[in-house]
N, C-alpha and C. Protein backbone atom coordinates (compact mmCIF):
# COMPACT_ATOMS: atom_id res chain seq x y z
N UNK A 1 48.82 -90.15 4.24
CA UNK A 1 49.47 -89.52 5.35
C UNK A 1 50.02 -88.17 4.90
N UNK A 2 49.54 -87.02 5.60
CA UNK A 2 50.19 -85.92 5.12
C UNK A 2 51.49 -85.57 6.10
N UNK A 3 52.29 -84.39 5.74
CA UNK A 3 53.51 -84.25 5.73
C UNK A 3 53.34 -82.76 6.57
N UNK A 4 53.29 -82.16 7.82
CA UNK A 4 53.26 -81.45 8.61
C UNK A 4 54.56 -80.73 8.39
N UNK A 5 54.35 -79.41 8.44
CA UNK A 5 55.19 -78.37 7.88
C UNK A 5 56.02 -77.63 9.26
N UNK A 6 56.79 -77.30 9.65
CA UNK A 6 57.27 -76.83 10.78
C UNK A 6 56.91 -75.59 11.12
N UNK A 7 55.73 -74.99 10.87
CA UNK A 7 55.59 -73.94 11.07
C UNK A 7 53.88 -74.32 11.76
N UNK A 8 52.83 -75.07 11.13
CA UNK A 8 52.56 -75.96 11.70
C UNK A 8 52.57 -77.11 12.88
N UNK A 9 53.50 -77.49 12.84
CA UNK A 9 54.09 -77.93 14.71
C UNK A 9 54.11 -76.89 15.25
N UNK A 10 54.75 -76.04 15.11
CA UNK A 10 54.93 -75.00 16.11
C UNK A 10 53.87 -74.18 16.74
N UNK A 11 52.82 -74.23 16.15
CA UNK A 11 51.62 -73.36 16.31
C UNK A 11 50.62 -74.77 16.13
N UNK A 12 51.19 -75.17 18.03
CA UNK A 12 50.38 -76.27 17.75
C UNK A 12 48.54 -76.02 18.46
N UNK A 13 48.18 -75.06 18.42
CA UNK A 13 46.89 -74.26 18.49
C UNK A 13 45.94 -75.33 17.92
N UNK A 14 45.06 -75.99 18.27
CA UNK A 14 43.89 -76.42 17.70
C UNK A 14 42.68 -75.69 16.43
N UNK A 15 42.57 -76.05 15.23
CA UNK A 15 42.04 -75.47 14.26
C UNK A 15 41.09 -74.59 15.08
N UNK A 16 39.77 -73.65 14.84
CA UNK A 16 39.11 -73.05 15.71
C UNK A 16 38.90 -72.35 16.99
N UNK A 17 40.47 -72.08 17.40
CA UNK A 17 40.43 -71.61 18.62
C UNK A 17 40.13 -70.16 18.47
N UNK A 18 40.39 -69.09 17.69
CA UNK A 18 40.04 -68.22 17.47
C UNK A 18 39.01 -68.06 17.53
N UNK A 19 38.02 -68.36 16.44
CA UNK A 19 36.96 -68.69 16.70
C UNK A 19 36.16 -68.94 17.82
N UNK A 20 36.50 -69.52 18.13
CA UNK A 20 35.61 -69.41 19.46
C UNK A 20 36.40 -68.93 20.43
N UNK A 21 37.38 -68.48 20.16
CA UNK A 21 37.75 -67.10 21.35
C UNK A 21 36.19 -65.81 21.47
N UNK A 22 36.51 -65.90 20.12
CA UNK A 22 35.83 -65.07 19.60
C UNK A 22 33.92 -64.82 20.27
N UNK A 23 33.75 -66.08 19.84
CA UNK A 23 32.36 -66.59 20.56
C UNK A 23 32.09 -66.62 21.54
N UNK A 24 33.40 -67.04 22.46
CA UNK A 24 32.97 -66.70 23.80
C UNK A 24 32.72 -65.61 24.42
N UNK A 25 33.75 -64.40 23.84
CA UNK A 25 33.68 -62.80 24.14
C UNK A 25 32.28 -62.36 23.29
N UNK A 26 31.74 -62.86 22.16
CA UNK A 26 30.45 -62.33 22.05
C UNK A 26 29.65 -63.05 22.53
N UNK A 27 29.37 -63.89 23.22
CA UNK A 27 28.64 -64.83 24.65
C UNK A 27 28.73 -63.32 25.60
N UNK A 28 30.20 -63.52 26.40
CA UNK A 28 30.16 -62.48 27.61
C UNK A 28 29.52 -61.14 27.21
N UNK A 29 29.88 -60.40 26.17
CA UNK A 29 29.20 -58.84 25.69
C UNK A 29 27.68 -59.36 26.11
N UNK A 30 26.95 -60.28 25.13
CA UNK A 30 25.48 -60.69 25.16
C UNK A 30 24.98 -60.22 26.63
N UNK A 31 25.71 -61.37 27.35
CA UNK A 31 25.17 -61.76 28.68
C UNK A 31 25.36 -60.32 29.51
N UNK A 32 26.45 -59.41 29.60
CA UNK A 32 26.58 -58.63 30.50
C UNK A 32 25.32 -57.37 29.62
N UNK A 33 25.80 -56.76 28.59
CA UNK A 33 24.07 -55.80 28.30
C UNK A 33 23.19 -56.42 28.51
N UNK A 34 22.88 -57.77 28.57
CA UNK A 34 21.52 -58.48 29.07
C UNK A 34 21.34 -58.05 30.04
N UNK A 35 22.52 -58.38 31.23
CA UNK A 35 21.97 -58.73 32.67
C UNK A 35 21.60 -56.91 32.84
N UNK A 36 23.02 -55.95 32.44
CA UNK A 36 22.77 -54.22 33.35
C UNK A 36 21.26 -53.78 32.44
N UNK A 37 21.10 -54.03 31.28
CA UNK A 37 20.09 -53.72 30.44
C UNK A 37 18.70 -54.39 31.55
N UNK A 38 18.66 -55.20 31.52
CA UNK A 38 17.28 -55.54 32.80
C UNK A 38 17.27 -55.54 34.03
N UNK A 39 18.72 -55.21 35.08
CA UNK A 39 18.56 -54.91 35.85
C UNK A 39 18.12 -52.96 36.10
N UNK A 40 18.61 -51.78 34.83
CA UNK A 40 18.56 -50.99 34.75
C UNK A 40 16.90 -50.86 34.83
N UNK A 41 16.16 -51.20 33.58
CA UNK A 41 14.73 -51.28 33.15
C UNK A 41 14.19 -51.63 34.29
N UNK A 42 14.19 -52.71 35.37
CA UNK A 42 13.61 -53.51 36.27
C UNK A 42 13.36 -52.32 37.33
N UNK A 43 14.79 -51.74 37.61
CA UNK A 43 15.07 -50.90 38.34
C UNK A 43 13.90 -49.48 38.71
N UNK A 44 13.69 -49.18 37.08
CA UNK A 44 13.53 -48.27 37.13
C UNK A 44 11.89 -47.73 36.53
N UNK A 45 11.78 -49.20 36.16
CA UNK A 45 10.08 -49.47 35.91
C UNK A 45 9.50 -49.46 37.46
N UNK A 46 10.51 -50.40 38.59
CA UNK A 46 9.43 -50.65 39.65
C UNK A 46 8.77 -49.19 40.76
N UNK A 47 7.47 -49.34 40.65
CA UNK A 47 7.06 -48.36 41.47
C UNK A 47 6.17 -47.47 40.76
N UNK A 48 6.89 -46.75 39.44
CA UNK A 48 6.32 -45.65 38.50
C UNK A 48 5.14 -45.88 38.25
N UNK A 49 4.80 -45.14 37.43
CA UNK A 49 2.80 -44.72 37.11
C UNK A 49 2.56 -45.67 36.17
N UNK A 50 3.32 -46.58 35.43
CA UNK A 50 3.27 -47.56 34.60
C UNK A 50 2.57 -49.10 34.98
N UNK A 51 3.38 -49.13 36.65
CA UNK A 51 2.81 -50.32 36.93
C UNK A 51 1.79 -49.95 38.27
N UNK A 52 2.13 -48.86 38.76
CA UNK A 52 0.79 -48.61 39.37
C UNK A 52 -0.85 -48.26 38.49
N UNK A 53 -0.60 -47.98 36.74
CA UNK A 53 -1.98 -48.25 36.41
C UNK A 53 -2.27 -49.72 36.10
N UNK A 54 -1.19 -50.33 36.09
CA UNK A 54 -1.63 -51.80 35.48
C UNK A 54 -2.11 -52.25 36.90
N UNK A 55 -1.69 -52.33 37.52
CA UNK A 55 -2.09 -53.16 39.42
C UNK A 55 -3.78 -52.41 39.19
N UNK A 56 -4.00 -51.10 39.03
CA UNK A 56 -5.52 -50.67 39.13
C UNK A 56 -6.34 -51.10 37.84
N UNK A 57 -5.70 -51.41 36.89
CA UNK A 57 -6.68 -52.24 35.67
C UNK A 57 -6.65 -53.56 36.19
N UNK A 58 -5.49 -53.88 36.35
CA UNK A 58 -5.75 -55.62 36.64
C UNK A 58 -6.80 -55.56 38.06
N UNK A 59 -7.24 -55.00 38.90
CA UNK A 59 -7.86 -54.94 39.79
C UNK A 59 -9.46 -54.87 39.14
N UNK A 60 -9.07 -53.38 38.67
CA UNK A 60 -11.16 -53.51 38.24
C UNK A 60 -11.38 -54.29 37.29
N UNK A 61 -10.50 -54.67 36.20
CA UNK A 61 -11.03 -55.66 34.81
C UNK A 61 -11.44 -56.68 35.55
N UNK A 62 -10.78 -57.32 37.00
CA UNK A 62 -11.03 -59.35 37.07
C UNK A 62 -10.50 -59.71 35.66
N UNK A 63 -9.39 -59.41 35.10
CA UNK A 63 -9.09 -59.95 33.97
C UNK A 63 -7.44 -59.50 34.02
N UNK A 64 -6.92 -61.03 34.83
CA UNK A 64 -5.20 -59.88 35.29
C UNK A 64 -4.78 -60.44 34.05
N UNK A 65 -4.91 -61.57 33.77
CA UNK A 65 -3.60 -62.15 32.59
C UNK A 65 -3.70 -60.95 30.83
N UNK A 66 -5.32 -60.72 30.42
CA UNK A 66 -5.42 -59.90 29.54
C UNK A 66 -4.61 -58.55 29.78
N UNK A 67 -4.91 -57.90 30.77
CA UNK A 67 -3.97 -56.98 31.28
C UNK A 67 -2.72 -57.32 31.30
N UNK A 68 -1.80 -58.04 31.75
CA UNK A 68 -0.55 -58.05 31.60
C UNK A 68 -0.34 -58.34 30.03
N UNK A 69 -0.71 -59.20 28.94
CA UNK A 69 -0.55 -58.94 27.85
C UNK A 69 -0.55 -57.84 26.89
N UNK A 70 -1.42 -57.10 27.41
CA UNK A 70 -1.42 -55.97 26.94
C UNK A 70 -0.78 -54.59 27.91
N UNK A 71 -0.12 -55.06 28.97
CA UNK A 71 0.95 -53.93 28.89
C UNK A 71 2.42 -54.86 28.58
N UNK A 72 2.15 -56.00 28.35
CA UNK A 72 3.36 -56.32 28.39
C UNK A 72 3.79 -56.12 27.35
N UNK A 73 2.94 -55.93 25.81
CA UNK A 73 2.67 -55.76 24.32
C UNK A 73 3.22 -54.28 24.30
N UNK A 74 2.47 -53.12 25.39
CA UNK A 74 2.60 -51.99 25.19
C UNK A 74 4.34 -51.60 25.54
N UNK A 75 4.94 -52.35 26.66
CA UNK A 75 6.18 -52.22 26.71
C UNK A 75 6.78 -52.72 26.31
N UNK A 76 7.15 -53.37 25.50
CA UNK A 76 7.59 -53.97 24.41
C UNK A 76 7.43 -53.02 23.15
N UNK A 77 6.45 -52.97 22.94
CA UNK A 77 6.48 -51.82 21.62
C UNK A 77 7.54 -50.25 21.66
N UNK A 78 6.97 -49.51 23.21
CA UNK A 78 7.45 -48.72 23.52
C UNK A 78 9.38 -48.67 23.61
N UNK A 79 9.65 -50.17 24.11
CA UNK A 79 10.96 -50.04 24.24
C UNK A 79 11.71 -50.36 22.93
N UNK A 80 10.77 -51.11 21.71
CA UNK A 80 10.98 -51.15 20.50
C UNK A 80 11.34 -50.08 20.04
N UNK A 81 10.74 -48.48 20.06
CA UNK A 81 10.28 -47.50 19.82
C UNK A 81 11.90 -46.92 20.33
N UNK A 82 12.26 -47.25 21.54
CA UNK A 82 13.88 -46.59 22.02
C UNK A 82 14.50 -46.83 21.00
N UNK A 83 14.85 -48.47 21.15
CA UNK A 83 15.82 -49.14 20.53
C UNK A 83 16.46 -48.83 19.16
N UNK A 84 15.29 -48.45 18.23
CA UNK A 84 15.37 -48.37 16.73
C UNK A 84 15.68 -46.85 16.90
N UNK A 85 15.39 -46.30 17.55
CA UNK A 85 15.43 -44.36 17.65
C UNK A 85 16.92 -44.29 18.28
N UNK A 86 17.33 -45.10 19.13
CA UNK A 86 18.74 -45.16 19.71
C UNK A 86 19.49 -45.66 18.67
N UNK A 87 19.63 -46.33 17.93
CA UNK A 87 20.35 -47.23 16.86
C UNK A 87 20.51 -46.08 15.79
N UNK A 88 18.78 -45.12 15.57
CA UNK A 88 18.91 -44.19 14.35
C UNK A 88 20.22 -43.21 14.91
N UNK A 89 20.06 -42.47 15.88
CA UNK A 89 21.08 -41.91 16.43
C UNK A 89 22.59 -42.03 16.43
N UNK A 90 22.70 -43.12 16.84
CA UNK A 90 24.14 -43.72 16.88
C UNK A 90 24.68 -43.60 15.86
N UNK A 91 23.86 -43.76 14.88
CA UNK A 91 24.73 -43.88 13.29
C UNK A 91 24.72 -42.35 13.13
N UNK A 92 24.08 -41.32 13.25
CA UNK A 92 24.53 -40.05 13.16
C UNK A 92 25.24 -38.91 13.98
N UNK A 93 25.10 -39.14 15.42
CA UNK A 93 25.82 -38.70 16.18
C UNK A 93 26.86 -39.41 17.08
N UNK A 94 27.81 -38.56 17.34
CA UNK A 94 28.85 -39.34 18.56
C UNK A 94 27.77 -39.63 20.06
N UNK A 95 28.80 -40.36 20.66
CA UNK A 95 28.40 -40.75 21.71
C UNK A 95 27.97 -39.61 23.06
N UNK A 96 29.29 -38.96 22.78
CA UNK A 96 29.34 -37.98 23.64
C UNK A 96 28.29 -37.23 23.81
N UNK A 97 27.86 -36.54 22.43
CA UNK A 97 27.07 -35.57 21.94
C UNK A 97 25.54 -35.98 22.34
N UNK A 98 24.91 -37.59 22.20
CA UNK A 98 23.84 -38.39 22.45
C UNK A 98 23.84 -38.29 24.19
N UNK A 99 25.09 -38.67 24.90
CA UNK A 99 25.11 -38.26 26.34
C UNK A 99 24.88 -36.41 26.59
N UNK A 100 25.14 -35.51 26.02
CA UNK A 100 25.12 -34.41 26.33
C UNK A 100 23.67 -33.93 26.75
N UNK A 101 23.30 -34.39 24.70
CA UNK A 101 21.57 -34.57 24.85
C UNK A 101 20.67 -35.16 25.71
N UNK A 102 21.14 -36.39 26.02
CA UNK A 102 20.34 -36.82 26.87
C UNK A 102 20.06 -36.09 28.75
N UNK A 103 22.05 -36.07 29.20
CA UNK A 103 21.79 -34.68 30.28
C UNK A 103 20.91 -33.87 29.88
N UNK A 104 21.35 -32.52 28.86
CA UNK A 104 20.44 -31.68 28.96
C UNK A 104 19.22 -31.78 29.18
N UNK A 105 18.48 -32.54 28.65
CA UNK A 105 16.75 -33.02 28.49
C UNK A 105 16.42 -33.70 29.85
N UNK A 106 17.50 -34.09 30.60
CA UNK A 106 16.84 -34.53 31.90
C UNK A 106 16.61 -33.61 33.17
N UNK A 107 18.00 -32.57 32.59
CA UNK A 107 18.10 -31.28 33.50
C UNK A 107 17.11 -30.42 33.12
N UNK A 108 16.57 -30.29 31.89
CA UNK A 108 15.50 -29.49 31.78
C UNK A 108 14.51 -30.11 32.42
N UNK A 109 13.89 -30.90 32.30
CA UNK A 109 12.84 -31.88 32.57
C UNK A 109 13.04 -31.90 34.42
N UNK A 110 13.83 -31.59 35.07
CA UNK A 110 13.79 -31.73 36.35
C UNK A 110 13.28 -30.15 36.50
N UNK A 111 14.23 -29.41 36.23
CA UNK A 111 14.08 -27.84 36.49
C UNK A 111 12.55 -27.50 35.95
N UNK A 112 12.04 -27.75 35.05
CA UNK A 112 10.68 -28.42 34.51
C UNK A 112 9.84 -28.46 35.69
N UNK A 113 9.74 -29.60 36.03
CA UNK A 113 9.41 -30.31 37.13
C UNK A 113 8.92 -29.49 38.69
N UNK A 114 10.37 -28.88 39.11
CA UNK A 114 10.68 -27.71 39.96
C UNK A 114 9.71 -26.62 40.02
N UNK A 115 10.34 -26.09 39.06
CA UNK A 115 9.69 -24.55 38.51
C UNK A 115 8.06 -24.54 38.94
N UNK A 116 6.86 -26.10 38.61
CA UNK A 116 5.77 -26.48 38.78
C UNK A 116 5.28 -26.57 39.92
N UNK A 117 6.45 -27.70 40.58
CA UNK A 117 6.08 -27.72 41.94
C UNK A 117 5.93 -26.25 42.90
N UNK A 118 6.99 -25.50 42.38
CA UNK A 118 6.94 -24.57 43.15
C UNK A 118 5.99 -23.52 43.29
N UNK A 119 5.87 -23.50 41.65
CA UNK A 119 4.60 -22.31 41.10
C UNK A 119 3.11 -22.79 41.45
N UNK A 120 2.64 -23.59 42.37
CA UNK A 120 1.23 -24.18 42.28
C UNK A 120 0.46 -23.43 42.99
């Protein structure tokens, strides 16, 4: 029989609660970049030239399931290709600075865009 210390009673907390405080808040982080992370992608894949060439391969091949493997392979690789390039980043630049970049390059890329449409 051991001999319970009063400091012990008092912090009558169950061994591991921390712990899985802990676990549960890296559960919720998981789950919420899961869910905005594929509702973002979902978002913003549907419609584009990505899945309108796959709908016209899977059409002329007669071969839909090979086709979806192989774009499903190709997006997957490609978003591999973010991920590790976003991660390289992070460790060298601030956040801010990665948001700045990323504005600028979209504002160019529109004005881009513009400039084309207009000049045709």
């Amino acid at each position: 029989m051991s001999i319970s210390s009063p400091d012990s009673i008092a912090s009558s907390q169950p061994v591991g609660t921390a712990s899985e405080a802990a676990q549960s808040s890296s559960k919720s982080t998981f789950r919420r970049v899961f869910i905005s992370t594929f509702i973002t992608i979902f978002l913003a894949e549907l419609g584009d030239k990505t899945q309108v060439t796959t709908l016209l391969m899977s059409a002329q091949s007669e071969a839909p399931w090979i086709v979806f493997l192989g774009a499903g392979t190709a997006l997957v690789s490609t978003s591999l290709i973010g991920v590790l390039l976003g991660q390289w980043l992070a460790r060298r630049l601030s956040p801010q600075t990665i948001d700045t970049a990323a504005g600028t390059l979209l504002l160019a890329i529109t004005l881009w865009l513009l400039w084309d449409i207009t000049h045709l």
